[in-house]
PDB file of N, CA and C in Angstrom:
ATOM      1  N   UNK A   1     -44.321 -18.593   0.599  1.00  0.00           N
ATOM      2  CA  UNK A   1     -44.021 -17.346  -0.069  1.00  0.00           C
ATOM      3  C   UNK A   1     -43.038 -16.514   0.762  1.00  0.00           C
ATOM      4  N   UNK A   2     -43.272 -16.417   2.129  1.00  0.00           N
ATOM      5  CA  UNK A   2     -42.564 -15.719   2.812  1.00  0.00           C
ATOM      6  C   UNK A   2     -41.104 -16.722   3.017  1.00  0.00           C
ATOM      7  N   UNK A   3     -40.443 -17.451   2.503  1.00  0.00           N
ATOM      8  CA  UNK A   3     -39.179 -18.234   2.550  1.00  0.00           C
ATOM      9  C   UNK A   3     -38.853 -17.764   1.417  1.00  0.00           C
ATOM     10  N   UNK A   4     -39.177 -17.867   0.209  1.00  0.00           N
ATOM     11  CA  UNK A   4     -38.643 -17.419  -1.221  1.00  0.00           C
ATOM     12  C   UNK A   4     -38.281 -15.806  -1.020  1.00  0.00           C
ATOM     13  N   UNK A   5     -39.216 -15.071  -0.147  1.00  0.00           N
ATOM     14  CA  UNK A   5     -39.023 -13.761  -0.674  1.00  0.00           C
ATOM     15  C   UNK A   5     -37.677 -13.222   0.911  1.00  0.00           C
ATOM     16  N   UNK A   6     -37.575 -14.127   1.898  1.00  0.00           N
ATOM     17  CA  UNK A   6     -36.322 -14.073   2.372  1.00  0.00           C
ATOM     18  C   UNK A   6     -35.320 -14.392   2.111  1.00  0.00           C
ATOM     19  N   UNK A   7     -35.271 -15.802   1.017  1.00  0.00           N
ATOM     20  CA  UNK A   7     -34.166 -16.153   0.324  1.00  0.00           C
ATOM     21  C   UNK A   7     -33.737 -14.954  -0.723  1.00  0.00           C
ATOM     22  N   UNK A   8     -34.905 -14.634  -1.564  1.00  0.00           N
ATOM     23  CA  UNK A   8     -34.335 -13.592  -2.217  1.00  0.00           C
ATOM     24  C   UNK A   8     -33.768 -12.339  -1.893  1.00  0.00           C
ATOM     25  N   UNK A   9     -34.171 -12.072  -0.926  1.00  0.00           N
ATOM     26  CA  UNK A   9     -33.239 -11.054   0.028  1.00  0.00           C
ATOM     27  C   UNK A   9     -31.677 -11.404   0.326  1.00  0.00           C
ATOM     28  N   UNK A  10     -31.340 -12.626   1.438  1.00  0.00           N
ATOM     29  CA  UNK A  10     -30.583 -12.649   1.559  1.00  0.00           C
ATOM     30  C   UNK A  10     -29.407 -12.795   0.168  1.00  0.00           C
ATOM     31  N   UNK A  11     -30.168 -13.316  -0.956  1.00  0.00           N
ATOM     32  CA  UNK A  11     -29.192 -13.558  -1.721  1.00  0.00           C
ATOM     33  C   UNK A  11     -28.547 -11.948  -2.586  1.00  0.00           C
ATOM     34  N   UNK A  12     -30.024 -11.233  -2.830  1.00  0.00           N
ATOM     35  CA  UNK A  12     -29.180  -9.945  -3.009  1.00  0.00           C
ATOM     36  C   UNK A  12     -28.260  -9.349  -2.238  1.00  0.00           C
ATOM     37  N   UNK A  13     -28.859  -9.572  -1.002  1.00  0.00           N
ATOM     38  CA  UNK A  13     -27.531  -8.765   0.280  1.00  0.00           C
ATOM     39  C   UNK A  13     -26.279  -9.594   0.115  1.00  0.00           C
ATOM     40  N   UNK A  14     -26.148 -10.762  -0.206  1.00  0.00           N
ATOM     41  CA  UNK A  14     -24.670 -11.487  -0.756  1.00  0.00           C
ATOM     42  C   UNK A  14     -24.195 -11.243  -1.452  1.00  0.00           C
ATOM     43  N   UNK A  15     -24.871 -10.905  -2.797  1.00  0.00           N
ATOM     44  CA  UNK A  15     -24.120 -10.385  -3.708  1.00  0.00           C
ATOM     45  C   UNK A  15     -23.408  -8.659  -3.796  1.00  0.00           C
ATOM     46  N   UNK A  16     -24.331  -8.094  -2.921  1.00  0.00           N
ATOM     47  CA  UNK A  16     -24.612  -6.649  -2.467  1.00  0.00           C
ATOM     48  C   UNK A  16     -22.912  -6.967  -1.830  1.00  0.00           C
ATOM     49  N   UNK A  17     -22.791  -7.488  -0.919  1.00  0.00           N
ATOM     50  CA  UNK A  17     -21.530  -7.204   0.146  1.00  0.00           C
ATOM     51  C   UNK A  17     -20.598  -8.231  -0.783  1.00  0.00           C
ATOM     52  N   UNK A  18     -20.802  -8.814  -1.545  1.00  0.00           N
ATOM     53  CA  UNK A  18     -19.645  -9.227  -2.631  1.00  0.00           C
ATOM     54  C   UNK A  18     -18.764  -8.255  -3.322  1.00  0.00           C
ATOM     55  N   UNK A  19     -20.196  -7.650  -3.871  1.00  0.00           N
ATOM     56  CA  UNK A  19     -19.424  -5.880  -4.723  1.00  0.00           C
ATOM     57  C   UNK A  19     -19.048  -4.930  -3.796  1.00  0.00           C
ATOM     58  N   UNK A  20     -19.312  -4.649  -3.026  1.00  0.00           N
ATOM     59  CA  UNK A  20     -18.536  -4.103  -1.641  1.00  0.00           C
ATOM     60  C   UNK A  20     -17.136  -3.943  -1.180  1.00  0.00           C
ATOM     61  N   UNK A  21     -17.023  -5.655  -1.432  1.00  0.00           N
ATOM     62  CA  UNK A  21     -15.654  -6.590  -1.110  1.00  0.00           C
ATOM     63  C   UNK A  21     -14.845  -5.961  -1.691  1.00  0.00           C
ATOM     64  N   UNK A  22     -15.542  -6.264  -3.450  1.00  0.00           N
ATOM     65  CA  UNK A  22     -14.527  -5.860  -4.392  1.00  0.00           C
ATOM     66  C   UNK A  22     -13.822  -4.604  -4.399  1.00  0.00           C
ATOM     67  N   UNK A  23     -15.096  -3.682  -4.096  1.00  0.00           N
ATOM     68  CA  UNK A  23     -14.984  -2.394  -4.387  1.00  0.00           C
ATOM     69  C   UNK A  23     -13.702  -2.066  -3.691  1.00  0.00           C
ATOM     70  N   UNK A  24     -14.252  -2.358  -2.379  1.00  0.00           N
ATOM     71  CA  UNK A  24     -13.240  -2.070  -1.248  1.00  0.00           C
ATOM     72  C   UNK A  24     -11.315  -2.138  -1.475  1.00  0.00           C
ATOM     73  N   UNK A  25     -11.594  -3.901  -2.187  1.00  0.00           N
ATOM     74  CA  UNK A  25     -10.065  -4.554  -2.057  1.00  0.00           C
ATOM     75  C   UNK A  25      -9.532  -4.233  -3.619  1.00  0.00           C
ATOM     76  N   UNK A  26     -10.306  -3.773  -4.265  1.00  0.00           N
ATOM     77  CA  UNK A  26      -9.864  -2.892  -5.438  1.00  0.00           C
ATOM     78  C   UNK A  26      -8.673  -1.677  -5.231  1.00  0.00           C
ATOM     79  N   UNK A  27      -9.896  -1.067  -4.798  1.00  0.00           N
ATOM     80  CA  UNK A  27      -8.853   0.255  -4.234  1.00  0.00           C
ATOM     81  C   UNK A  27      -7.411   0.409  -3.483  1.00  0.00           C
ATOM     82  N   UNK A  28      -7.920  -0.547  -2.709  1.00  0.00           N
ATOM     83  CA  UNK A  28      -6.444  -1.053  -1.536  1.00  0.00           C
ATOM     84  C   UNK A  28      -5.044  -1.364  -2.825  1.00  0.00           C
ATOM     85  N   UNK A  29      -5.370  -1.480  -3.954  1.00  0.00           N
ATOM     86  CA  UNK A  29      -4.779  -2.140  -4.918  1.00  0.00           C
ATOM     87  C   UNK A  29      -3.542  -0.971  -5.467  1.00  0.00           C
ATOM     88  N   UNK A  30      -4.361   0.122  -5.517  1.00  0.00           N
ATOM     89  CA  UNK A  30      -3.673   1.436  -5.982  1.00  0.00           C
ATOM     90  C   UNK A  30      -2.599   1.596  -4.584  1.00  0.00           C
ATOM     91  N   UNK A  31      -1.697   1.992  -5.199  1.00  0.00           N
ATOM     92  CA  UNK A  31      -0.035   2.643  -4.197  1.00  0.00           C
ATOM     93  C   UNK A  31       0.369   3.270  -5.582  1.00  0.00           C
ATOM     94  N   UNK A  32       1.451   4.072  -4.673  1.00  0.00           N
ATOM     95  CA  UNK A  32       2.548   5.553  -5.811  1.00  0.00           C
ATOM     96  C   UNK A  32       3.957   4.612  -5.047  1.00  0.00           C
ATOM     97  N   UNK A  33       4.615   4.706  -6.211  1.00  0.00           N
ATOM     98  CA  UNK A  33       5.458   4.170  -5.934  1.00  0.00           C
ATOM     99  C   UNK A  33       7.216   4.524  -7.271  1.00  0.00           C
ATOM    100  N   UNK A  34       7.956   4.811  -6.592  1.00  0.00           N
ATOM    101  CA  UNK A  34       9.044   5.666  -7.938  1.00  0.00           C
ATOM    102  C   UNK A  34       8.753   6.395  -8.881  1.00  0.00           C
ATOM    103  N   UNK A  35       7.519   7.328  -8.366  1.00  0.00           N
ATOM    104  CA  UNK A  35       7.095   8.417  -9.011  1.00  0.00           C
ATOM    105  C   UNK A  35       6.114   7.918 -10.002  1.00  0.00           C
ATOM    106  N   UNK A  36       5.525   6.917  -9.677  1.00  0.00           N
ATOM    107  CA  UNK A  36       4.534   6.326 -10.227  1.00  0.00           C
ATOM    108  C   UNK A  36       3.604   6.127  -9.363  1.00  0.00           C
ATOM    109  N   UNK A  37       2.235   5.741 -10.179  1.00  0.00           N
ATOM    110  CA  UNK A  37       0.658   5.379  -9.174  1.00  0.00           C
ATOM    111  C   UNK A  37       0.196   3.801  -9.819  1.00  0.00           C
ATOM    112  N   UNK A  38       0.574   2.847  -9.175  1.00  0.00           N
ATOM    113  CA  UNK A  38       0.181   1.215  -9.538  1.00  0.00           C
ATOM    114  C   UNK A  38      -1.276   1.116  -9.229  1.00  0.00           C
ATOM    115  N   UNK A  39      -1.491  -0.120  -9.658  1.00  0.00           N
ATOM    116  CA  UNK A  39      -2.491  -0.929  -9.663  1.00  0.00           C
ATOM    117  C   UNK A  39      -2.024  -2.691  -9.548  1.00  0.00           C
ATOM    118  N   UNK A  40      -2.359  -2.809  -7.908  1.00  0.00           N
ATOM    119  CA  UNK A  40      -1.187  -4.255  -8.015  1.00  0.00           C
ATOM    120  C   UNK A  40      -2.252  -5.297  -8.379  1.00  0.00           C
ATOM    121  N   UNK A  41      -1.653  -6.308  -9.358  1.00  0.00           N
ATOM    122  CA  UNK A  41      -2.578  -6.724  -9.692  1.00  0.00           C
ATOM    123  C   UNK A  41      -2.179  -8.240 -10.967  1.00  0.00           C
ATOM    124  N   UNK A  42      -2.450  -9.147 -11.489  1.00  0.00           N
ATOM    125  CA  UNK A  42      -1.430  -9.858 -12.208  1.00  0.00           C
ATOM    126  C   UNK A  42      -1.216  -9.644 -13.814  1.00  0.00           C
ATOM    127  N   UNK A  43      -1.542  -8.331 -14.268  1.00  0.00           N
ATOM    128  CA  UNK A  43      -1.113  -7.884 -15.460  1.00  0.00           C
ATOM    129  C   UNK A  43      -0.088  -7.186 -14.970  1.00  0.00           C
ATOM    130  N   UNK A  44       0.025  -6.242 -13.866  1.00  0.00           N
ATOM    131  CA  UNK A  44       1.214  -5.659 -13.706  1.00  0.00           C
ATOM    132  C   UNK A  44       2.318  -6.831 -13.031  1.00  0.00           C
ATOM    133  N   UNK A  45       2.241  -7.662 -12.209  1.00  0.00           N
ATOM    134  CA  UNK A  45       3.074  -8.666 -12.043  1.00  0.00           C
ATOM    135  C   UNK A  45       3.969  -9.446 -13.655  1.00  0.00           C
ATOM    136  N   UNK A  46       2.833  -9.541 -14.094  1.00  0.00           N
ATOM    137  CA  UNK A  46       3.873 -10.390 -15.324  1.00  0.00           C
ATOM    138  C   UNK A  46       3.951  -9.169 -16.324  1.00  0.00           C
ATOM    139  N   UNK A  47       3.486  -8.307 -16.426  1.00  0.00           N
ATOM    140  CA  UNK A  47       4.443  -6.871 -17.217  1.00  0.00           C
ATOM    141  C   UNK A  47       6.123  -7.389 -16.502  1.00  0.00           C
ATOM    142  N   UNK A  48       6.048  -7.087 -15.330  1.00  0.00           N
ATOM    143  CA  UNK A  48       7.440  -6.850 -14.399  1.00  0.00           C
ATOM    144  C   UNK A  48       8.167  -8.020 -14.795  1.00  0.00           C
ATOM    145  N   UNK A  49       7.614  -9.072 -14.636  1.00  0.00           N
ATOM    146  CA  UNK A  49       8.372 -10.028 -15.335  1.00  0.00           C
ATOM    147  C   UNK A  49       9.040 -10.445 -16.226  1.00  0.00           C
ATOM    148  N   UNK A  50       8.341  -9.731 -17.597  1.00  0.00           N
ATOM    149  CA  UNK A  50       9.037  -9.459 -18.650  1.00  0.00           C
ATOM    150  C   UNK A  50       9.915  -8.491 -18.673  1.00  0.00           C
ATOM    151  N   UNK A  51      10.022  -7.870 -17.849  1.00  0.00           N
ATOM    152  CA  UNK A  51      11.043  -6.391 -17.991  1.00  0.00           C
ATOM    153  C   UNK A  51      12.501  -7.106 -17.545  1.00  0.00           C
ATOM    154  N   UNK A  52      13.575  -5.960 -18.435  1.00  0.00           N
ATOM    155  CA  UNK A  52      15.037  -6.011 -17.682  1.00  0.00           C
ATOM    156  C   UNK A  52      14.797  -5.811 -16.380  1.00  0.00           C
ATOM    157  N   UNK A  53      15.956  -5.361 -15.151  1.00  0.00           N
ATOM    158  CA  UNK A  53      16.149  -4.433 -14.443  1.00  0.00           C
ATOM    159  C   UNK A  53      15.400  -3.465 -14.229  1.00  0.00           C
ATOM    160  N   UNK A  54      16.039  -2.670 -15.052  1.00  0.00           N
ATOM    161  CA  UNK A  54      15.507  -0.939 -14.986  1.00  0.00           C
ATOM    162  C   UNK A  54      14.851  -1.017 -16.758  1.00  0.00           C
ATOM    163  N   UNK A  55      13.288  -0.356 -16.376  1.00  0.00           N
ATOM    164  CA  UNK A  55      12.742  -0.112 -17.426  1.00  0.00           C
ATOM    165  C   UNK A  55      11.392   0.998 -17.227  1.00  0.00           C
ATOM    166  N   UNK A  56      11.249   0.963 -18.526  1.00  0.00           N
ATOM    167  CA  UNK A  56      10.055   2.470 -18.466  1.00  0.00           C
ATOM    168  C   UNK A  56       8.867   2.041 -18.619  1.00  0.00           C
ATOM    169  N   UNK A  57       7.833   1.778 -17.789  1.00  0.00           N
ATOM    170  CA  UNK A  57       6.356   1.263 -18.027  1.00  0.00           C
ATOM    171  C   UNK A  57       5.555   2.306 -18.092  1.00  0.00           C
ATOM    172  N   UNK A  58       4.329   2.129 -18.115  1.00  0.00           N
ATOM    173  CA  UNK A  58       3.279   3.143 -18.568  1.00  0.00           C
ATOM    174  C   UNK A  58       2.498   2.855 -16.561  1.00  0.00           C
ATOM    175  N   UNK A  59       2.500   3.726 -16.075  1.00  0.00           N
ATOM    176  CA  UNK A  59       1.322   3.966 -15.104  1.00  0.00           C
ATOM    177  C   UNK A  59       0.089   4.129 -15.203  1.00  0.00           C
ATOM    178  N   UNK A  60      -0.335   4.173 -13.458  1.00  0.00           N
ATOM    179  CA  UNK A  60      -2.374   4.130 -14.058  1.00  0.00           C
ATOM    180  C   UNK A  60      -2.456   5.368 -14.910  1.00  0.00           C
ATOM    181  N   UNK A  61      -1.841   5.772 -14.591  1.00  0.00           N
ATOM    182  CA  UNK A  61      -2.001   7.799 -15.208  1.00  0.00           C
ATOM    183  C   UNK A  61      -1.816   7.746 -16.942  1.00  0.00           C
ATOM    184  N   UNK A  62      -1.034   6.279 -16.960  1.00  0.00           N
ATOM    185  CA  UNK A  62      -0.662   6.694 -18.738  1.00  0.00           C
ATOM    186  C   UNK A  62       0.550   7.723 -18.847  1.00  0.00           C
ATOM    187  N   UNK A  63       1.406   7.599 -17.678  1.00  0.00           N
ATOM    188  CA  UNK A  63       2.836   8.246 -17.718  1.00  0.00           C
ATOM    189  C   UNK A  63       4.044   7.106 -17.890  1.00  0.00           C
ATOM    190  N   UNK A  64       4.716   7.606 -18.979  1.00  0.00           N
ATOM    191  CA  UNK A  64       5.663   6.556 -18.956  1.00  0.00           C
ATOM    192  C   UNK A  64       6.926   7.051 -17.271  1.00  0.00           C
ATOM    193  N   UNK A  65       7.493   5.719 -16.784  1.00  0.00           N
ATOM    194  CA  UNK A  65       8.223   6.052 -15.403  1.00  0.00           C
ATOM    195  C   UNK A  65       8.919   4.627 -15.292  1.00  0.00           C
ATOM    196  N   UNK A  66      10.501   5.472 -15.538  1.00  0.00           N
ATOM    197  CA  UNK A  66      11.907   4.745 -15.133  1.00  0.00           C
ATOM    198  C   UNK A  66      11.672   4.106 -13.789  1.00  0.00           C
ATOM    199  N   UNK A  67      11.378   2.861 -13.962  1.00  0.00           N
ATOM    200  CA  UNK A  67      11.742   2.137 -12.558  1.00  0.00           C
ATOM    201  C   UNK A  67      12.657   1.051 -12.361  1.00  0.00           C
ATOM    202  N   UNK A  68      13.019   0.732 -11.600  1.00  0.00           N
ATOM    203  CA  UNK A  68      13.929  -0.818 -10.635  1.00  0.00           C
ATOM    204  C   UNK A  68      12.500  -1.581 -10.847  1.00  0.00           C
ATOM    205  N   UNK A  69      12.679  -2.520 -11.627  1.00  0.00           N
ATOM    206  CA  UNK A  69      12.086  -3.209 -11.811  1.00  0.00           C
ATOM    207  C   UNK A  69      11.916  -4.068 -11.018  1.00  0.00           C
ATOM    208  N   UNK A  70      13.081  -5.182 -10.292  1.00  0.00           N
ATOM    209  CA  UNK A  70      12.698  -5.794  -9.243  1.00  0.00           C
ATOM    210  C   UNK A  70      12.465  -5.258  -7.764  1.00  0.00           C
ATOM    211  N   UNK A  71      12.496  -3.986  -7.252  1.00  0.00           N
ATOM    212  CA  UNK A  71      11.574  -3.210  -6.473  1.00  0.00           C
ATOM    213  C   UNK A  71      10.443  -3.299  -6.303  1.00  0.00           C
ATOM    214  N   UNK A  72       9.765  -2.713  -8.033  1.00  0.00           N
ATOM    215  CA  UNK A  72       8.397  -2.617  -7.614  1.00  0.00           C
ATOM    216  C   UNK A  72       7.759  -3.703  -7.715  1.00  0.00           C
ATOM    217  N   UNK A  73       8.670  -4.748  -8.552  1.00  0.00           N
ATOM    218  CA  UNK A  73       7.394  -6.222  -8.598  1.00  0.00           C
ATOM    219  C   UNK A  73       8.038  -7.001  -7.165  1.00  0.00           C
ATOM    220  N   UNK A  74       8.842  -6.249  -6.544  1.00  0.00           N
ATOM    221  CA  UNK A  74       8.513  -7.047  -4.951  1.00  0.00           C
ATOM    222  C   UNK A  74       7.415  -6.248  -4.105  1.00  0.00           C
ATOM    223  N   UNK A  75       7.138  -5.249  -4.433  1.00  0.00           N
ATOM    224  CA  UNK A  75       6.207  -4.202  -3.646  1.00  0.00           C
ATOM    225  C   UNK A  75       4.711  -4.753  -4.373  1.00  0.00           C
ATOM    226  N   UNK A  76       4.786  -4.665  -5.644  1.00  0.00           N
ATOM    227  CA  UNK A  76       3.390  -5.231  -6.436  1.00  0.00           C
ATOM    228  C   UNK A  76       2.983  -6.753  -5.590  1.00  0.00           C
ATOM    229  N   UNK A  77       4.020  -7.581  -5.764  1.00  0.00           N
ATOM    230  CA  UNK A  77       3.872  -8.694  -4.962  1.00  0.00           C
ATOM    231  C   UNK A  77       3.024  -8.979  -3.637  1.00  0.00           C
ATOM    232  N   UNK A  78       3.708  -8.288  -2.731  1.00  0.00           N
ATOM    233  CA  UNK A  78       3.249  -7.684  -1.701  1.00  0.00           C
ATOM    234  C   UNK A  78       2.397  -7.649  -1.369  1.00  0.00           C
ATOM    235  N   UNK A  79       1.550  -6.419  -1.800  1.00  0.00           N
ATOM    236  CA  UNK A  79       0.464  -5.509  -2.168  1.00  0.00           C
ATOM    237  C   UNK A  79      -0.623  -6.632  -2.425  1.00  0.00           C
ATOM    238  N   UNK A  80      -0.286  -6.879  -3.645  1.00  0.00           N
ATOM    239  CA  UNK A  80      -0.991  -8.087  -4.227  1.00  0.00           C
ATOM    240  C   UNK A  80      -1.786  -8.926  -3.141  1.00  0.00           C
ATOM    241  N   UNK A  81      -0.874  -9.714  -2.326  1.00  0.00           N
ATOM    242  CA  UNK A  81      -1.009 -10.607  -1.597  1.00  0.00           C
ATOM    243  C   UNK A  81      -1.473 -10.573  -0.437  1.00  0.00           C
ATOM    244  N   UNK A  82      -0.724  -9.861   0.153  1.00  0.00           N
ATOM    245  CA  UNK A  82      -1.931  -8.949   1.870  1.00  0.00           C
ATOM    246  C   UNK A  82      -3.421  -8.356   1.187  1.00  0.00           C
ATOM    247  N   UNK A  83      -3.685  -7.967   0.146  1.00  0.00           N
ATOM    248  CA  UNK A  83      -5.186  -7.251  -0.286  1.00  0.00           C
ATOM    249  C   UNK A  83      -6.011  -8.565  -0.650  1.00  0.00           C
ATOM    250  N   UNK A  84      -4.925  -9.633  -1.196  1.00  0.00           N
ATOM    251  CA  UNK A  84      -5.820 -10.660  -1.727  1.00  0.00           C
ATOM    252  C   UNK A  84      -6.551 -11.578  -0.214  1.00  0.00           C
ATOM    253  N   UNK A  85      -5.406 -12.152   0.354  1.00  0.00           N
ATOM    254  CA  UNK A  85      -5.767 -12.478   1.884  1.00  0.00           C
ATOM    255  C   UNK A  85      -6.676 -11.954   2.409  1.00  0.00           C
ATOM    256  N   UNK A  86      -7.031 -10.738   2.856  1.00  0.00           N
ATOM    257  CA  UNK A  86      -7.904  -9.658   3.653  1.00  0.00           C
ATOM    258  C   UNK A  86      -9.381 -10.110   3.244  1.00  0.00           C
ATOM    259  N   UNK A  87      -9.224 -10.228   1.957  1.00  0.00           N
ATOM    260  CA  UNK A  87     -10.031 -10.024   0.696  1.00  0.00           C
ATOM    261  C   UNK A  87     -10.903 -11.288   0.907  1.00  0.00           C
ATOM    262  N   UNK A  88     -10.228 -12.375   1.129  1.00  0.00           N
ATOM    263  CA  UNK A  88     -10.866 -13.898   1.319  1.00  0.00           C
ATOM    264  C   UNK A  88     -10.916 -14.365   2.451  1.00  0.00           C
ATOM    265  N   UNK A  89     -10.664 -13.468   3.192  1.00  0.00           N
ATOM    266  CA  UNK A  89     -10.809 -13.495   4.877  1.00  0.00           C
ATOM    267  C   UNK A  89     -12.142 -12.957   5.306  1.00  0.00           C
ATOM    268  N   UNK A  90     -12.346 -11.622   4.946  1.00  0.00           N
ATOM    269  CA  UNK A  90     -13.762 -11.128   5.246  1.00  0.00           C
ATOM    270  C   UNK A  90     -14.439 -11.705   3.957  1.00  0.00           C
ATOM    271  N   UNK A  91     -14.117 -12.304   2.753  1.00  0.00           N
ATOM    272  CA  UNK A  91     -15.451 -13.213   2.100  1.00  0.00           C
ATOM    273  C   UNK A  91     -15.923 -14.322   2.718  1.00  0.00           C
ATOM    274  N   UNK A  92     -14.646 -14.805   3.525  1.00  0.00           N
ATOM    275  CA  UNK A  92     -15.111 -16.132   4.094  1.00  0.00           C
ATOM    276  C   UNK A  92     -15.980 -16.263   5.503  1.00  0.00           C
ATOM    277  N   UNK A  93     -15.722 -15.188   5.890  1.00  0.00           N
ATOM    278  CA  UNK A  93     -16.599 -14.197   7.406  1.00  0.00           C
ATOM    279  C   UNK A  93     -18.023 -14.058   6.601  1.00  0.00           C
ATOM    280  N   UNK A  94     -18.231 -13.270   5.615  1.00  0.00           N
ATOM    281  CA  UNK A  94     -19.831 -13.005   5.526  1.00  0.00           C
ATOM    282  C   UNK A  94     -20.335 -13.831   4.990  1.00  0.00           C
ATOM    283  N   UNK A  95     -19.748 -14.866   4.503  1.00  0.00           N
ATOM    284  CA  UNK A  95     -20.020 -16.431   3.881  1.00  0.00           C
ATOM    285  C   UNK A  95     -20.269 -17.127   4.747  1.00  0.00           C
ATOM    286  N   UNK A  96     -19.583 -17.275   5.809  1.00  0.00           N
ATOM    287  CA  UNK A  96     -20.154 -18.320   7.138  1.00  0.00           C
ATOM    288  C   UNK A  96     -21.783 -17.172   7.795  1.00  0.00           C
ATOM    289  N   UNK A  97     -21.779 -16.145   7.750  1.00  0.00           N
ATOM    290  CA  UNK A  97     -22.886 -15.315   8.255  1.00  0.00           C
ATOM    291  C   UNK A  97     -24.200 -15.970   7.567  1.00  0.00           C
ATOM    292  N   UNK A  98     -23.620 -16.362   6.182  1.00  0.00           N
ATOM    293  CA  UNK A  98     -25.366 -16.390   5.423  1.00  0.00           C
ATOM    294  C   UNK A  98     -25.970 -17.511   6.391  1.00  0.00           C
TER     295      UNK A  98
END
């Protein structure tokens, strides 16, 4: 009894510091950027993709904002990619812990 009810512990505390993770590498996600506030992320990546150049997207705010399009989807990129790394770096740290 006392193994089941430590397993069940540890497994909530895994999932516990899973949503944590997220929470955490969520946020890291948001930047302002050409008078805009992103969310980097791969709906805004392939938005950018489809765009000309210079075009007017909608922000987190729900503001439309003239941007250089290949700017911010090199900055979204970016962003993207250092938060995602970090992200599976400390999952893979409290994953070797269990």
């Amino acid at each position: 009894m006392h193994k089941i009810s430590n397993f069940v512990k540890e497994r909530f505390n895994h999932n516990q510091n899973k949503q944590l993770l997220k929470e955490k590498y969520e946020a890291k996600m948001l930047f302002a950027s050409q008078g805009g506030m992103w969310k980097a992320g791969p709906e805004l990546i392939m938005l950018l993709g489809c765009c000309p150049d210079d075009a007017v997207i909608i922000d987190q705010y729900e503001t439309p904002v003239n941007v250089n399009v290949l700017e911010l989807q090199k900055e979204v990129q970016m962003r993207w990619q250092e938060q995602m790394n970090g992200w599976l770096a400390e999952y893979d740290l409290s994953n070797n812990k269990r």
